[in-house]
C-alpha atoms as a PDB file:
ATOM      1  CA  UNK A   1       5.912 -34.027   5.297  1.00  0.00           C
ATOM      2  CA  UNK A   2       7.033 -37.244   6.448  1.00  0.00           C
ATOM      3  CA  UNK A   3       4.062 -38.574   8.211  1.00  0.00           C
ATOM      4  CA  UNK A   4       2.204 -37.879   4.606  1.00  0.00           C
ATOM      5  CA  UNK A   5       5.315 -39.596   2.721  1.00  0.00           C
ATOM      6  CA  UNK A   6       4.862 -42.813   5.220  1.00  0.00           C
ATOM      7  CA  UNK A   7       0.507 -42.437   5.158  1.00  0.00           C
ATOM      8  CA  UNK A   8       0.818 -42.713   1.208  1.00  0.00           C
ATOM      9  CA  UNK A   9       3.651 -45.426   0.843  1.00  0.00           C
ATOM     10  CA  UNK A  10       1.453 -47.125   3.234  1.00  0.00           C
ATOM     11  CA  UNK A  11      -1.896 -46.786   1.063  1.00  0.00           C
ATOM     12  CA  UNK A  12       0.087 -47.682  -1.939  1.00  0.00           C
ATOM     13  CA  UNK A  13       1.429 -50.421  -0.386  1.00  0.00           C
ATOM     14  CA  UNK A  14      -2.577 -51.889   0.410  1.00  0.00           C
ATOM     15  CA  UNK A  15      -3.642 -51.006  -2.799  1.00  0.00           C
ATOM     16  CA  UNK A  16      -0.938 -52.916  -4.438  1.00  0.00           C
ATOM     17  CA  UNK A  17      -1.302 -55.857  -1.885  1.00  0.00           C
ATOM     18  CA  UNK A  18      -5.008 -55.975  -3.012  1.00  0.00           C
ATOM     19  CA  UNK A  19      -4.453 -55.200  -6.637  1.00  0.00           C
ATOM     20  CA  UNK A  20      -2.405 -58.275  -6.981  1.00  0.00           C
ATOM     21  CA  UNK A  21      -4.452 -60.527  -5.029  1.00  0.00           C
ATOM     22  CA  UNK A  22      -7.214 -59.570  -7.158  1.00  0.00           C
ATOM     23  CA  UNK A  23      -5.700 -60.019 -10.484  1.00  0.00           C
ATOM     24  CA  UNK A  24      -3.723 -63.385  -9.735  1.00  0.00           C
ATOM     25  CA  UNK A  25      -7.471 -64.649  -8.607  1.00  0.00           C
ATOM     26  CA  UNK A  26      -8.647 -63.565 -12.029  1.00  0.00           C
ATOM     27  CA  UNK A  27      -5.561 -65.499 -13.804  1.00  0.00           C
ATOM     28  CA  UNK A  28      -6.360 -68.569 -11.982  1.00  0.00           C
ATOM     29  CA  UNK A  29      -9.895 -68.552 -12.897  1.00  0.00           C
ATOM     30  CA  UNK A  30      -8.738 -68.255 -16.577  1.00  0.00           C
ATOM     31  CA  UNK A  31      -6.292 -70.673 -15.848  1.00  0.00           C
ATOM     32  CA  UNK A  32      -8.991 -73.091 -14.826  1.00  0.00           C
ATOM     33  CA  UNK A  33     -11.763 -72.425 -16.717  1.00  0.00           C
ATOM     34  CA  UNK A  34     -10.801 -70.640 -19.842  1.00  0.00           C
ATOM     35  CA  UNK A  35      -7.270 -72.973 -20.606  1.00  0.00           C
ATOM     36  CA  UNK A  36      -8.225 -76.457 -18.471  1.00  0.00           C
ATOM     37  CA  UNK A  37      -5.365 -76.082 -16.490  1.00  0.00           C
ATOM     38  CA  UNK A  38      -5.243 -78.288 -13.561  1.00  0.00           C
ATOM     39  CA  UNK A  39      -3.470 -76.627 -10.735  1.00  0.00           C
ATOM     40  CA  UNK A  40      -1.804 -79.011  -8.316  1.00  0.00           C
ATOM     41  CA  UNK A  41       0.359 -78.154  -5.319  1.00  0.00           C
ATOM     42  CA  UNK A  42       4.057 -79.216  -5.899  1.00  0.00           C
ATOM     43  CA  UNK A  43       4.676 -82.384  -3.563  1.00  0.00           C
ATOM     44  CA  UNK A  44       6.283 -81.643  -0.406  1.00  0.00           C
ATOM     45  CA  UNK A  45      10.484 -82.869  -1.505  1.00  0.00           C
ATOM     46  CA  UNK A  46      10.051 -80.512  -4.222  1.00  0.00           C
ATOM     47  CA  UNK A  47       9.246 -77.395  -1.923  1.00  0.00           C
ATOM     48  CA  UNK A  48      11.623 -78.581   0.745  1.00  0.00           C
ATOM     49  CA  UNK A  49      14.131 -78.519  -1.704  1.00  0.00           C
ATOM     50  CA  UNK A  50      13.267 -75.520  -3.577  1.00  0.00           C
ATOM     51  CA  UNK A  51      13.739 -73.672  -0.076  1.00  0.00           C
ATOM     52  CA  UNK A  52      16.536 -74.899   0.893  1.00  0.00           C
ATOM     53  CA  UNK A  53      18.029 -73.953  -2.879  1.00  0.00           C
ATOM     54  CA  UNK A  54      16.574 -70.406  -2.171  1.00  0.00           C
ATOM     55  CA  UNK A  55      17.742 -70.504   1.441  1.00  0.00           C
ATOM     56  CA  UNK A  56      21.221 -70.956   0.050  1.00  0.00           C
ATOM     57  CA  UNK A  57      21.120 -68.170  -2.179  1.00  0.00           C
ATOM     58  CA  UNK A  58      19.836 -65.570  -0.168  1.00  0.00           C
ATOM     59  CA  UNK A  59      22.641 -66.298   2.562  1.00  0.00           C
ATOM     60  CA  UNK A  60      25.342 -66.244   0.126  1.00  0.00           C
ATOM     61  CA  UNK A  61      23.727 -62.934  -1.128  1.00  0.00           C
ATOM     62  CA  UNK A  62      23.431 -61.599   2.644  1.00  0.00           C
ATOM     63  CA  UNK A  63      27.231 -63.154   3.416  1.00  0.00           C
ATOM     64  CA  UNK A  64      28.316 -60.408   0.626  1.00  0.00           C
ATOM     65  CA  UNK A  65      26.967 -57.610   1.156  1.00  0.00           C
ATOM     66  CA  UNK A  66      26.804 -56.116   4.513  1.00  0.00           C
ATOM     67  CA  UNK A  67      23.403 -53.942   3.277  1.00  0.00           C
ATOM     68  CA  UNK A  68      22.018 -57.079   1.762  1.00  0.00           C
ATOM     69  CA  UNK A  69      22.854 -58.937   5.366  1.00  0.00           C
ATOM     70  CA  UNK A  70      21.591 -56.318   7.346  1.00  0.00           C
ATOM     71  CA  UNK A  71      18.154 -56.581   5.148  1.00  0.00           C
ATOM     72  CA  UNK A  72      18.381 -60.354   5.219  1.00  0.00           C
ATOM     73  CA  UNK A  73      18.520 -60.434   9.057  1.00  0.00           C
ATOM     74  CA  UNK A  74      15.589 -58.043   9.025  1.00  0.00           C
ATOM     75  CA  UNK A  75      13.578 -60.165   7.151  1.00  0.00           C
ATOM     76  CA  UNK A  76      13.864 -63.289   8.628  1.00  0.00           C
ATOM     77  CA  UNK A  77      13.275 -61.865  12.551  1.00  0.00           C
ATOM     78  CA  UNK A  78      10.135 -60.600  10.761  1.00  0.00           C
ATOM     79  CA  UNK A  79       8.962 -63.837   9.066  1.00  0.00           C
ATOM     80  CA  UNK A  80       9.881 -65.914  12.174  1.00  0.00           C
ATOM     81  CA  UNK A  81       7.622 -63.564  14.108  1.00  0.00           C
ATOM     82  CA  UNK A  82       4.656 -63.076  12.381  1.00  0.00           C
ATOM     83  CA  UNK A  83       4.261 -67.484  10.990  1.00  0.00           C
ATOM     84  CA  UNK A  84       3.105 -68.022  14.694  1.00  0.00           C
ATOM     85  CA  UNK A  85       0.353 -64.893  14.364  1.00  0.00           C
ATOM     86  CA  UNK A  86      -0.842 -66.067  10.888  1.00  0.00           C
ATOM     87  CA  UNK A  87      -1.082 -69.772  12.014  1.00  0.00           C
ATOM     88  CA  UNK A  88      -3.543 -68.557  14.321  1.00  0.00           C
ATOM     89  CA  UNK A  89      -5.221 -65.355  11.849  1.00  0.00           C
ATOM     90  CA  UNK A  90      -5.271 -65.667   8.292  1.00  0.00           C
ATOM     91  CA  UNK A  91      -4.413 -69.088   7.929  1.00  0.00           C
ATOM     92  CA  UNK A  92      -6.326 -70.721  10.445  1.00  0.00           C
ATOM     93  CA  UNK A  93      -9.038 -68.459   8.869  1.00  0.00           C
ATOM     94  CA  UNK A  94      -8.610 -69.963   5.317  1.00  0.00           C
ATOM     95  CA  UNK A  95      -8.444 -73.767   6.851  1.00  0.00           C
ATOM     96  CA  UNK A  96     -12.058 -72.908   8.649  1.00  0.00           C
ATOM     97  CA  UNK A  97     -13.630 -71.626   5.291  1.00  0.00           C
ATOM     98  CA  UNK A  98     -12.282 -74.915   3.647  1.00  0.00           C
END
């Protein structure tokens, strides 16, 4: 029972992944098209600070709770791990195409 609990939270999870991709493609052709939006990056003090804002938040969050820590720790061993892989996969993939 729990190998078909973790096989279909899984598929969910892929379906949802491509569900979204697929329909925030479809908003920003609207966007673009339908609305003459112009869609610009925000300039690079902006995100810096908008991390560090969110960076602060989260770790206050995380400081808290020892659950929300716990998570928090998680997440970031994760994210540190897998920016080297997708420098190298889906990124470098996405540069090549461009």
């Amino acid at each position: 029972m729990q190998a078909i609990v973790k096989v279909a939270a899984q598929a969910t999870n892929e379906d949802m992944l491509a569900e979204y991709t697929t329909r925030n493609q479809n908003a920003l052709v609207e966007l673009k098209t339908k609305h003459n939006v112009d869609v610009r990056a925000f300039p690079a003090d902006v995100l810096n600070t908008l991390k560090t804002l969110s960076d602060d938040v989260v770790a206050e969050v995380a400081a808290g709770d020892p659950l929300s820590g716990k998570v928090y720790e998680s997440y970031k061993t994760y994210r540190d791990q897998v920016k080297a892989y997708h420098a190298v996969s889906e990124q470098a993939y996405i540069n090549a195409r461009n």
